[in-house]
N, C-alpha and C. Protein backbone atom coordinates (compact mmCIF):
# COMPACT_ATOMS: atom_id res chain seq x y z
N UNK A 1 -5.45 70.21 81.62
CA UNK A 1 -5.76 69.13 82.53
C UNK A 1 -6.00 69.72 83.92
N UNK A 2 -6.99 69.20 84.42
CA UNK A 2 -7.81 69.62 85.76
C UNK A 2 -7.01 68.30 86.82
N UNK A 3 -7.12 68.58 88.16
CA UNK A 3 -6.70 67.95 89.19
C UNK A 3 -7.42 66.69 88.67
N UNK A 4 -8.68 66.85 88.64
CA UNK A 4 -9.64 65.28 88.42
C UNK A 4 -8.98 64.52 87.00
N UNK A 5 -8.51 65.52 86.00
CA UNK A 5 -7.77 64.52 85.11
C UNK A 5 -6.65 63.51 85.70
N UNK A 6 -5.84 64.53 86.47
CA UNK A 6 -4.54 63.27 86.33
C UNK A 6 -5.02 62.47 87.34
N UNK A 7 -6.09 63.06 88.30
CA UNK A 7 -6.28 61.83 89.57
C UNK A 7 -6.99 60.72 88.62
N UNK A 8 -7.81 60.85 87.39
CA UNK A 8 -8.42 58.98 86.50
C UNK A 8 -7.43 59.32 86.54
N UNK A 9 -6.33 59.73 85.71
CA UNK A 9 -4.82 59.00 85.11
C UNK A 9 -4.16 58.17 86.25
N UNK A 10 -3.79 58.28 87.49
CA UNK A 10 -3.75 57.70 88.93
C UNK A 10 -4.32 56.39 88.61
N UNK A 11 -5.15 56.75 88.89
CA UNK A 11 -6.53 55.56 88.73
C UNK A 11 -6.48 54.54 88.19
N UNK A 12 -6.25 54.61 87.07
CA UNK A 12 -6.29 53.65 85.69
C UNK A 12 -5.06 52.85 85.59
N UNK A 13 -3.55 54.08 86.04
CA UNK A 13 -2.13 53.23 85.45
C UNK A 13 -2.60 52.43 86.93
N UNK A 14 -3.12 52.65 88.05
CA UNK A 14 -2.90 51.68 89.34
C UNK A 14 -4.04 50.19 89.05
N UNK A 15 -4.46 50.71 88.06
CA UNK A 15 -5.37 49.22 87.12
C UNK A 15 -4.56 48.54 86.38
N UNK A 16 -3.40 48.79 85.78
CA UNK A 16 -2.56 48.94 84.59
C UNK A 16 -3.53 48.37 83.76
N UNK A 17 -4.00 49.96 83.17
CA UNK A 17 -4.98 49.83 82.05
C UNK A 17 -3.93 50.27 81.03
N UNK A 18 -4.01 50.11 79.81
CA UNK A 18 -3.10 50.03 78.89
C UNK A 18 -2.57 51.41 78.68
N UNK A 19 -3.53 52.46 79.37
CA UNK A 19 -2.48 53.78 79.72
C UNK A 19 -1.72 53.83 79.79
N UNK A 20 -1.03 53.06 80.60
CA UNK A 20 -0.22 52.40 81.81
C UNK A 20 1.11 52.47 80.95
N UNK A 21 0.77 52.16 79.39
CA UNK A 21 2.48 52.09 78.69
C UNK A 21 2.42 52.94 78.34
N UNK A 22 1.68 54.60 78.24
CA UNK A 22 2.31 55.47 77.89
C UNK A 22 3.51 56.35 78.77
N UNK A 23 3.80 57.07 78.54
CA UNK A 23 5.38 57.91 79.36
C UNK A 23 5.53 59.10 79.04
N UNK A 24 6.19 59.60 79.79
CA UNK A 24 6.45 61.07 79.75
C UNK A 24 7.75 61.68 79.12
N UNK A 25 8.04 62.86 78.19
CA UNK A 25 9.52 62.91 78.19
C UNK A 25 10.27 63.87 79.12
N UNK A 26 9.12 63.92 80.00
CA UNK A 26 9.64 65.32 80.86
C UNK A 26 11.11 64.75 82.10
N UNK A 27 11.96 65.45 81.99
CA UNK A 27 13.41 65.02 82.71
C UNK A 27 13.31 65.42 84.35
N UNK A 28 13.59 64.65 85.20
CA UNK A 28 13.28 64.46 86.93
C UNK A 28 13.34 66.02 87.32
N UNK A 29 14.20 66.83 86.53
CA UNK A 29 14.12 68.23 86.91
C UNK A 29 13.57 69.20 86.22
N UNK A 30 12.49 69.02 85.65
CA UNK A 30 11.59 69.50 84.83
C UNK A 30 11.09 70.38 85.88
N UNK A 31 10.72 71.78 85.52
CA UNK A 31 10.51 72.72 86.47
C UNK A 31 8.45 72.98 86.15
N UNK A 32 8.17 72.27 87.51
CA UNK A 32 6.65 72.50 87.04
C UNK A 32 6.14 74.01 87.58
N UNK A 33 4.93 74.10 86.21
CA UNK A 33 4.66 75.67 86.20
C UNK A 33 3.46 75.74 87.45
N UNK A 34 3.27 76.38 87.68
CA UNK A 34 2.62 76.83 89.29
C UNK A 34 1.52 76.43 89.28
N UNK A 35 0.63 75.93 88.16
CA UNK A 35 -0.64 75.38 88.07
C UNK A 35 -0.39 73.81 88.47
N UNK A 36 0.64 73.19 87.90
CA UNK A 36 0.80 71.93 87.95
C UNK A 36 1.64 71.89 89.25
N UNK A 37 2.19 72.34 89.72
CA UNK A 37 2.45 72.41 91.30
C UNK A 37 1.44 72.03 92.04
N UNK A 38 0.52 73.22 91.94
CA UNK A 38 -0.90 72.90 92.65
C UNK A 38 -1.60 71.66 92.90
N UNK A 39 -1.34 71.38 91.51
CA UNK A 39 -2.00 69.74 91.45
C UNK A 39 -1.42 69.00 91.94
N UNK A 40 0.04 68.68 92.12
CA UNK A 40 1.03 67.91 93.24
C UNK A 40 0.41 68.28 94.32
N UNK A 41 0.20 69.26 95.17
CA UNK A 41 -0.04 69.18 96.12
C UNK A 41 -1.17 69.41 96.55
N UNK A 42 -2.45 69.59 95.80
CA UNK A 42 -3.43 69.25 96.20
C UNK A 42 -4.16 67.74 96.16
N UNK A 43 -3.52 66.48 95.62
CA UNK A 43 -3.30 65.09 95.44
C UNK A 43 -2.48 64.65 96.18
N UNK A 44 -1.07 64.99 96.50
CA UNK A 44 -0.31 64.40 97.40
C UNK A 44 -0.66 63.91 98.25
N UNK A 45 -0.75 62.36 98.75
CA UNK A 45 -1.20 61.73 100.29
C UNK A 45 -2.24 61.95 100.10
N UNK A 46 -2.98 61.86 99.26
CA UNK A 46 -4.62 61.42 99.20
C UNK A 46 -5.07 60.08 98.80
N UNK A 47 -5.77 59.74 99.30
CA UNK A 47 -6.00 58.37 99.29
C UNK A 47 -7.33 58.12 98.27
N UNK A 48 -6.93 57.19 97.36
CA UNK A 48 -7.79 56.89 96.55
C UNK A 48 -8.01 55.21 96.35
N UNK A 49 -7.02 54.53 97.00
CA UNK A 49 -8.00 53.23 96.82
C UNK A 49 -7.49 52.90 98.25
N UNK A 50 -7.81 53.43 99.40
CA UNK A 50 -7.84 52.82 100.80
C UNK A 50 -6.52 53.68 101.41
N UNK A 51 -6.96 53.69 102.62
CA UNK A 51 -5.48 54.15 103.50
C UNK A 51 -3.93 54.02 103.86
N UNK A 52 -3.92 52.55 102.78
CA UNK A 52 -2.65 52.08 103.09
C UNK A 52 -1.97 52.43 101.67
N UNK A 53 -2.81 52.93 100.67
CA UNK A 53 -1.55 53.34 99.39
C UNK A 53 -1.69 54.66 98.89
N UNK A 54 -1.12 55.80 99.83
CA UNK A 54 -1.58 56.85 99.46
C UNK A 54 -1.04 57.46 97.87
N UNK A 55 -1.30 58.76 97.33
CA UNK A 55 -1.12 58.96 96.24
C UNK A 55 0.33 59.86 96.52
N UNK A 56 1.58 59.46 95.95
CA UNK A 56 2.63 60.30 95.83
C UNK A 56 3.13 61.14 94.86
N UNK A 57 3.71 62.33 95.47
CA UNK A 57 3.81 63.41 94.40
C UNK A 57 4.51 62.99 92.98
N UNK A 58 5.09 62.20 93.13
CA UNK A 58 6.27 61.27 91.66
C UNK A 58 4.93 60.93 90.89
N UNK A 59 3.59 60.22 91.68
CA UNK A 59 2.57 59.80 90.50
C UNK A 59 1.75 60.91 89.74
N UNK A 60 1.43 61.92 90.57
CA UNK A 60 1.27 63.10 89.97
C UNK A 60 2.35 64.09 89.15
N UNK A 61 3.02 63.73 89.36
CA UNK A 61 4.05 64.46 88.46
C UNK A 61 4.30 63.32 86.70
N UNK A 62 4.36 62.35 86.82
CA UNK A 62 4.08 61.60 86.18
C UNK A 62 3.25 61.60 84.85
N UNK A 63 1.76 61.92 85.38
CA UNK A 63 1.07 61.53 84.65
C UNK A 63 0.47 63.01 84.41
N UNK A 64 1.45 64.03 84.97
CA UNK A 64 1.30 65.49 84.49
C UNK A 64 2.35 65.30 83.09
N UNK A 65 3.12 64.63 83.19
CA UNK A 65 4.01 64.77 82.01
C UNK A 65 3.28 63.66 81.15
N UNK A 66 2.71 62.85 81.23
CA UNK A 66 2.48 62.10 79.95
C UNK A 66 0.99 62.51 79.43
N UNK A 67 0.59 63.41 80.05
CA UNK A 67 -0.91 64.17 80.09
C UNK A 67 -0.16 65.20 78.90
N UNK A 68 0.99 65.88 79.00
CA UNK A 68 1.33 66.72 78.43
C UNK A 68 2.51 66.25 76.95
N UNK A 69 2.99 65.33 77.21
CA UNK A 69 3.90 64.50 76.23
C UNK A 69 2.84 63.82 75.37
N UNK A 70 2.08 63.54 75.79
CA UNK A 70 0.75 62.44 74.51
C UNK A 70 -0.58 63.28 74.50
N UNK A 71 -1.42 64.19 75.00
CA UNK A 71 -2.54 64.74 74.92
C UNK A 71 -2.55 65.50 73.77
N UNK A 72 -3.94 65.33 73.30
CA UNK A 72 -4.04 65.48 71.89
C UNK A 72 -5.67 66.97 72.66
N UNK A 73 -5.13 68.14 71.27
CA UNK A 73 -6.29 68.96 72.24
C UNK A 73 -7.28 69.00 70.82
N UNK A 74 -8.24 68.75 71.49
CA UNK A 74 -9.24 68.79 70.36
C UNK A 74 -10.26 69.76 71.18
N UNK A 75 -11.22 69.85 69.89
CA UNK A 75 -12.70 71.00 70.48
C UNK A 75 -13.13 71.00 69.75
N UNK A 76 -14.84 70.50 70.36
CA UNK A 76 -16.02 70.33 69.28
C UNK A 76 -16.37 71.35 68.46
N UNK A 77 -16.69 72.58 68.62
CA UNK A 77 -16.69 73.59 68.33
C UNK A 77 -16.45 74.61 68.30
N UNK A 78 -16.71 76.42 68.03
CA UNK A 78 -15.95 77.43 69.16
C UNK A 78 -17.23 77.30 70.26
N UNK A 79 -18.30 76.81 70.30
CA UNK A 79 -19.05 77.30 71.17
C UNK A 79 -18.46 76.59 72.62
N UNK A 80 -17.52 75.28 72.16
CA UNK A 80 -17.06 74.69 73.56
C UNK A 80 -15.53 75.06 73.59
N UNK A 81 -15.32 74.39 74.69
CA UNK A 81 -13.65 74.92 75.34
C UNK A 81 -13.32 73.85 74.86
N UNK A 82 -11.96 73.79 74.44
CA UNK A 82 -10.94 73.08 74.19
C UNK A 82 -10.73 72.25 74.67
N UNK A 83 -10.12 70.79 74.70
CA UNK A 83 -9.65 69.67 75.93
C UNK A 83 -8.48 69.02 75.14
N UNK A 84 -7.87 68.41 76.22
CA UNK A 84 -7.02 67.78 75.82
C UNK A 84 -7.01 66.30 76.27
N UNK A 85 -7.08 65.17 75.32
CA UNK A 85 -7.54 63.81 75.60
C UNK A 85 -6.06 62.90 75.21
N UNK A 86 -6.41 61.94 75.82
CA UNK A 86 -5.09 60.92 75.63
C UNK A 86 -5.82 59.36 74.49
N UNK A 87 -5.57 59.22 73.84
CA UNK A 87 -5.81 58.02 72.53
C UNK A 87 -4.44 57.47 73.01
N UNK A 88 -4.46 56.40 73.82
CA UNK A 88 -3.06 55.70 73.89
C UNK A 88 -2.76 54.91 72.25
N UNK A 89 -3.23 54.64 71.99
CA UNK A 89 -3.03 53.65 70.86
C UNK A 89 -2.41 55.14 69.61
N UNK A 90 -3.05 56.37 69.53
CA UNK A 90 -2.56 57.51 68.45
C UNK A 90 -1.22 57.80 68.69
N UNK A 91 -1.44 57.44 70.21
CA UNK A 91 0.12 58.27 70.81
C UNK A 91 1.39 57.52 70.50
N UNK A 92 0.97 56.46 70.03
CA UNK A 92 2.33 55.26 69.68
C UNK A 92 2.72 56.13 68.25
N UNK A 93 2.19 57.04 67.42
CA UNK A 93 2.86 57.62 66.13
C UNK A 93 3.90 58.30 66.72
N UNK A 94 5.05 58.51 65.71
CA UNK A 94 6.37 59.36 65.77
C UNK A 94 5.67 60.55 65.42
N UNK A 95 6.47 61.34 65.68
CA UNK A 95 6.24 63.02 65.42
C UNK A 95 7.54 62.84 64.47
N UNK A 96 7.40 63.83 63.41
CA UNK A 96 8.68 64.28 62.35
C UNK A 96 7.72 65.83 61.99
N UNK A 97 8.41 66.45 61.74
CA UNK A 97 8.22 67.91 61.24
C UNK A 97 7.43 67.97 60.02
N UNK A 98 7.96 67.09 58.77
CA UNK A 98 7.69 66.82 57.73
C UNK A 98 6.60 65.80 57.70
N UNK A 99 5.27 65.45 58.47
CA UNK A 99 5.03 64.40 58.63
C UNK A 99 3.66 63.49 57.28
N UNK A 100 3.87 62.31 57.40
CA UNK A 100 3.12 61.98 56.39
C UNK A 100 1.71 61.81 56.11
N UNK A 101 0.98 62.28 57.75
CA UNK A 101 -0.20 62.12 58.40
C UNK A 101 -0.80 63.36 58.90
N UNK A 102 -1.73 63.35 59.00
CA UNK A 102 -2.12 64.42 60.05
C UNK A 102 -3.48 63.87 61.44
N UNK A 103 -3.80 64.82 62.03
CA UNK A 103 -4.74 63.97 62.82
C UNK A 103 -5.86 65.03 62.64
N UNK A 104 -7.04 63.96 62.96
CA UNK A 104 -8.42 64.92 62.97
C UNK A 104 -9.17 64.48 63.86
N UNK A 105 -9.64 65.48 64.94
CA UNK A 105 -10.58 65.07 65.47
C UNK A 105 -12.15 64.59 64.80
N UNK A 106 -13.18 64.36 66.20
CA UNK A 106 -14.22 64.00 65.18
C UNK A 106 -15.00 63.79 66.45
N UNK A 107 -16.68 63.74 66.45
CA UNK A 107 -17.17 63.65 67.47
C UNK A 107 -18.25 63.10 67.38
N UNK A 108 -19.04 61.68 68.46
CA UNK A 108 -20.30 61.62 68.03
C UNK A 108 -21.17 61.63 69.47
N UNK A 109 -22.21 61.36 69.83
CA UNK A 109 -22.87 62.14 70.34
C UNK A 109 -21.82 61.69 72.39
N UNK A 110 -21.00 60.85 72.41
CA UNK A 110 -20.66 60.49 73.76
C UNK A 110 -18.46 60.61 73.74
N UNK A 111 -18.44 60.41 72.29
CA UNK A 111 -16.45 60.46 72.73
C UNK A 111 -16.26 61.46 71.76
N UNK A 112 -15.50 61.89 72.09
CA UNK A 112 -14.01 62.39 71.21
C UNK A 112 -13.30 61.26 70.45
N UNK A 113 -13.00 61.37 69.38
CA UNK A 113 -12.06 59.92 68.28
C UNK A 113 -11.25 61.07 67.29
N UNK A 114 -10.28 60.28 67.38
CA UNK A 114 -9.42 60.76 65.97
C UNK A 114 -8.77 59.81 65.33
N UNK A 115 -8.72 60.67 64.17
CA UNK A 115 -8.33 59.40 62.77
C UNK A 115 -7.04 59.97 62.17
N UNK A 116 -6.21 59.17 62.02
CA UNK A 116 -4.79 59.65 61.33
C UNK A 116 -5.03 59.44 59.54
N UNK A 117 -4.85 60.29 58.96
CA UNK A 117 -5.20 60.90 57.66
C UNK A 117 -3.89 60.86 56.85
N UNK A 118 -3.65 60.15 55.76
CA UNK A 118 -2.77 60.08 55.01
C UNK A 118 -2.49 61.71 54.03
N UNK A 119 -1.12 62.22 54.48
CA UNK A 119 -1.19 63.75 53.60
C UNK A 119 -0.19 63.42 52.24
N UNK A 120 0.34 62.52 52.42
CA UNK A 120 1.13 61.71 50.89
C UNK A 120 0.79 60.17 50.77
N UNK A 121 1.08 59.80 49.81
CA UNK A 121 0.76 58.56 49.31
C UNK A 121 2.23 57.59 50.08
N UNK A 122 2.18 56.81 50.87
CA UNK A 122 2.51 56.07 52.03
C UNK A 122 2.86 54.49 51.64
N UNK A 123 3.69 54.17 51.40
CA UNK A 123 4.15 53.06 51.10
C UNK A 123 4.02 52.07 51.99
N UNK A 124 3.54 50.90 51.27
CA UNK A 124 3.75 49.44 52.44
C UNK A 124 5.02 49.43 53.33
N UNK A 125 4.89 49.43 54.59
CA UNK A 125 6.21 49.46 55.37
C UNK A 125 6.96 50.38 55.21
N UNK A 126 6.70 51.94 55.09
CA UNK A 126 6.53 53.27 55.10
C UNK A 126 6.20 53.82 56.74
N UNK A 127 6.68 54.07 57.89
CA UNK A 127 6.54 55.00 58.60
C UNK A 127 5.30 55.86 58.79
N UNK A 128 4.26 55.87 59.59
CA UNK A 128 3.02 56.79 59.33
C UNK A 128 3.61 57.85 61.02
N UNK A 129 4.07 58.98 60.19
CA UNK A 129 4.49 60.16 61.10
C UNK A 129 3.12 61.17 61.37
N UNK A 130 3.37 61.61 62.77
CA UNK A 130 2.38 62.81 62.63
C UNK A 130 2.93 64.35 63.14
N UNK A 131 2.67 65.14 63.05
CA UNK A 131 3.35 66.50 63.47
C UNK A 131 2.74 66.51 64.73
C-alpha cells in the first residue's frame, strides 16, 4: 500500500462507505515499520475535504492496519507487480488453518474479483473458512 492507498481508504470510511465496517487487529502499540511511519507523516494534517477537518495520524494508522488485517494480494500476471486490494464483503470470512475454501483471484479487462472456492464438500449451515 502506497500513501494514495490509505489516503481513498481516508476518503471513503469519511463517506462511511461500507469499508467503513472493516477493522484492524493491529493493538494501539503496534510498532509501525518505517515505511508505514512515513505514510503517518506524510498525511498527517493534510487536508482532504476542506480546512477545518484535517487528516489525523490515528486515521492513518488505522486504515494502515485494516489495509494490512483484510488486503487480499493478488497479480495479474508475472509480467505485473503484485497489489494488494480490499473486497470488504471476502473479508467478512474466518481464517482457520484447516480451511474449507480457498480464494482466487480473477481479472477482467477494469477490476480485480475474487471468488471463494469450495476445497471440501460444505454443509448447509457449515462455516465457509478461508486460510
Amino acid at each position: 500500500m502506497t500513501f494514495s492507498g490509505a489516503l481513498r481508504l481516508i476518503r471513503l470510511r469519511r463517506k462511511n462507505h461500507p469499508i467503513s465496517l472493516l477493522s484492524s487487529s493491529r493493538s494501539k502499540s503496534f510498532k509501525l515499520p518505517n515505511w508505514e511511519q512515513d505514510v503517518v507523516e506524510m498525511l498527517s494534517e493534510c487536508n482532504i475535504d476542506g480546512k477545518s477537518n484535517p487528516i489525523q495520524a490515528k486515521e492513518v494508522k488505522e486504515c494502515l492496519g485494516i489495509w494490512a488485517t483484510n488486503g487480499v494480494k493478488v497479480q495479474r500476471s508475472t509480467q505485473f507487480m503484485a497489489c494488494v486490494v480490499l473486497y470488504p464483503d471476502f473479508c467478512l470470512l474466518n481464517h482457520r488453518c484447516n480451511p474449507t475454501s480457498m480464494y482466487v483471484p480473477y481479472f477482467d479487462e477494469k477490476n480485480y474479483k475474487v471468488d471463494a472456492r469450495a476445497q471440501v464438500d460444505i454443509k448447509a449451515g457449515e462455516e465457509i473458512t478461508i486460510r
